[in-house]
C-alpha atoms as a PDB file:
ATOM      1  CA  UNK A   1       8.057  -6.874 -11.492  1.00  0.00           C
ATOM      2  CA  UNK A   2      10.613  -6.319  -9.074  1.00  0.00           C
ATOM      3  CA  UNK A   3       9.835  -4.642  -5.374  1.00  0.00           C
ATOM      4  CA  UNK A   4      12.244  -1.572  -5.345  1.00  0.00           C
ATOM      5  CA  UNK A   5      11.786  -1.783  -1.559  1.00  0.00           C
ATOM      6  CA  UNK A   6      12.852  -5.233  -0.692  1.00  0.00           C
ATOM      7  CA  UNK A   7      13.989  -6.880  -4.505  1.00  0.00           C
ATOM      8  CA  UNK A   8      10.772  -9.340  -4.052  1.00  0.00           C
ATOM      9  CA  UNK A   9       7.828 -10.336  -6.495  1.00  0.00           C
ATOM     10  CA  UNK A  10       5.651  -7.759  -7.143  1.00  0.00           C
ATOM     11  CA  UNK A  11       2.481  -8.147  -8.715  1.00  0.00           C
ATOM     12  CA  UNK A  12       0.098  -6.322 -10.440  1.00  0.00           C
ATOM     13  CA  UNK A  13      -3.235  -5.723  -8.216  1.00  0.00           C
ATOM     14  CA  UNK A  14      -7.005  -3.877  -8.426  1.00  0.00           C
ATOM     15  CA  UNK A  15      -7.466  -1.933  -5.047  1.00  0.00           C
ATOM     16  CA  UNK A  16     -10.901  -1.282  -3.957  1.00  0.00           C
ATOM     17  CA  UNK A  17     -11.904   0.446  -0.656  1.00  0.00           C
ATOM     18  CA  UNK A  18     -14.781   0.340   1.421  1.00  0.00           C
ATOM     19  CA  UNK A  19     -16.560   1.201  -2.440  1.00  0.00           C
ATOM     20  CA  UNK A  20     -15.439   4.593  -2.612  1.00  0.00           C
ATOM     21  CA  UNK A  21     -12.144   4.517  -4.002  1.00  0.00           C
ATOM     22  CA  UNK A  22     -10.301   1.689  -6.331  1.00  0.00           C
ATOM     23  CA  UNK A  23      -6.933   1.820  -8.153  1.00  0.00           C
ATOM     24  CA  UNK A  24      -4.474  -0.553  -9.962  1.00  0.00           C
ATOM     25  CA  UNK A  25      -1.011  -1.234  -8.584  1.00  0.00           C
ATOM     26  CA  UNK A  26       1.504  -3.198  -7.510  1.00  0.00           C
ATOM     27  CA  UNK A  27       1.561  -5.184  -4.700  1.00  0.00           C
ATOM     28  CA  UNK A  28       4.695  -7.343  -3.141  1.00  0.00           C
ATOM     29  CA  UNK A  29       4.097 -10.547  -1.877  1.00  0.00           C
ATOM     30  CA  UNK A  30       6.929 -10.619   0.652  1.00  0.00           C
ATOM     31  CA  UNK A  31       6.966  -6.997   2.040  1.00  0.00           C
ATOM     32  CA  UNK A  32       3.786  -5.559   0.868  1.00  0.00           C
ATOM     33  CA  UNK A  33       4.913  -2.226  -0.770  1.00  0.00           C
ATOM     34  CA  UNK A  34       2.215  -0.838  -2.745  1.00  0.00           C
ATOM     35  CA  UNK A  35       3.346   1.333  -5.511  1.00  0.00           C
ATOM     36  CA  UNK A  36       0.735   2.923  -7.679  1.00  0.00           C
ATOM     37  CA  UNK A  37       0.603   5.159 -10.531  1.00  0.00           C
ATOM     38  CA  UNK A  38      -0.227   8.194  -8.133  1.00  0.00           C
ATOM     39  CA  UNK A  39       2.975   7.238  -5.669  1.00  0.00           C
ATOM     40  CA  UNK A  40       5.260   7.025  -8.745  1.00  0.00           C
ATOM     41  CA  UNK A  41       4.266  10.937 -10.013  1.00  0.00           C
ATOM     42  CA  UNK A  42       4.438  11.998  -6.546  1.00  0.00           C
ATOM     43  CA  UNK A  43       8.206  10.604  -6.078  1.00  0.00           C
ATOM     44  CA  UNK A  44       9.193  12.217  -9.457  1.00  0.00           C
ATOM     45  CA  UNK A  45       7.606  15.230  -8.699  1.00  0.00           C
ATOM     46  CA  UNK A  46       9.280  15.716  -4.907  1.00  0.00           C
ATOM     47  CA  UNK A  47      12.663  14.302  -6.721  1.00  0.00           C
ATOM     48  CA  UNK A  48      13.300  16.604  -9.234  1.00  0.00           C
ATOM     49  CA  UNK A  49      12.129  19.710  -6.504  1.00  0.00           C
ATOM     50  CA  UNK A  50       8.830  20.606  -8.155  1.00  0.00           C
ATOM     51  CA  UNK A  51       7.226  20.945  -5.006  1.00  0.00           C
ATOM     52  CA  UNK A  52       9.766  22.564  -2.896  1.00  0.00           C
ATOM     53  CA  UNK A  53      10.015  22.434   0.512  1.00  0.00           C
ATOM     54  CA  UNK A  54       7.378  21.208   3.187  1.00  0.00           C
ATOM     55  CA  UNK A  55       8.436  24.215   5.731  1.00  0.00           C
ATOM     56  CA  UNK A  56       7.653  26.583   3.132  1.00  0.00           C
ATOM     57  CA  UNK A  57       4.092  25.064   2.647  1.00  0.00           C
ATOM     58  CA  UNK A  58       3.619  25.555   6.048  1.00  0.00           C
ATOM     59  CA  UNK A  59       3.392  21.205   6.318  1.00  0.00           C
ATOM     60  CA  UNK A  60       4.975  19.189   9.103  1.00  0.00           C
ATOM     61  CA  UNK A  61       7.400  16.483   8.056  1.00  0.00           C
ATOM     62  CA  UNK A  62       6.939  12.748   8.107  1.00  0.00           C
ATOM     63  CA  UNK A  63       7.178  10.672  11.180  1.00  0.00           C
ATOM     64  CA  UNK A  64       6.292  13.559  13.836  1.00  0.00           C
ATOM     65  CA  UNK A  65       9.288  15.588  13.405  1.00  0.00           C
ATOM     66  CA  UNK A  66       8.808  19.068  14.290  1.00  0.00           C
ATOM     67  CA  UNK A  67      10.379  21.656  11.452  1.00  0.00           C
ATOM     68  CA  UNK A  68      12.690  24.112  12.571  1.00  0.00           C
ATOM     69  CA  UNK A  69      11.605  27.167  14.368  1.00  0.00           C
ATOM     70  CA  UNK A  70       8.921  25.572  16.305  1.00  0.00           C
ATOM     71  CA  UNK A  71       9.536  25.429  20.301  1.00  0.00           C
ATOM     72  CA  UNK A  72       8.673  22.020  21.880  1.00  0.00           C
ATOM     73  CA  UNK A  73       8.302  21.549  25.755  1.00  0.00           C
ATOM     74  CA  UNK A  74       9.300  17.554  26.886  1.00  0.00           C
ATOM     75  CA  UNK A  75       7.078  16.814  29.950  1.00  0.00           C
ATOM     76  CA  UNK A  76       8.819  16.336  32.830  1.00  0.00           C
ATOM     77  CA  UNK A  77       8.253  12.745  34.776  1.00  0.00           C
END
């Protein structure tokens, strides 16, 4: 399989963490994108709107960014 991140060799993998959770997916050996069966039905869902948006749930966006309508004070050196 094909990485859809960086177009390297994916292969197929069996996840298992700390014996509490385990999953198959795909791993790629040059950037290390995991993409799992659980990844791929959240991207569908979020692309074709089903979930609407994050604001209205009240959920901050990725990376730290604050949403509109919330006030943020820089500190001053």
């Amino acid at each position: 399989m094909t990485c859809d991140r960086c177009g390297g060799l994916s292969v197929a993998m069996h996840f298992i963490g700390d014996h509490t959770w385990e999953y198959d997916g795909w791993l790629c050996m040059n950037c290390g994108n995991v993409i799992d069966p659980l990844i791929l039905t959240n991207r569908d869902v979020q692309a074709n709107g089903a979930l609407g948006s994050m604001a209205l749930k009240g959920m901050r966006p990725a990376r730290g960014e604050v949403g509109p309508g919330r006030s943020v004070r820089l500190a001053r050196p």
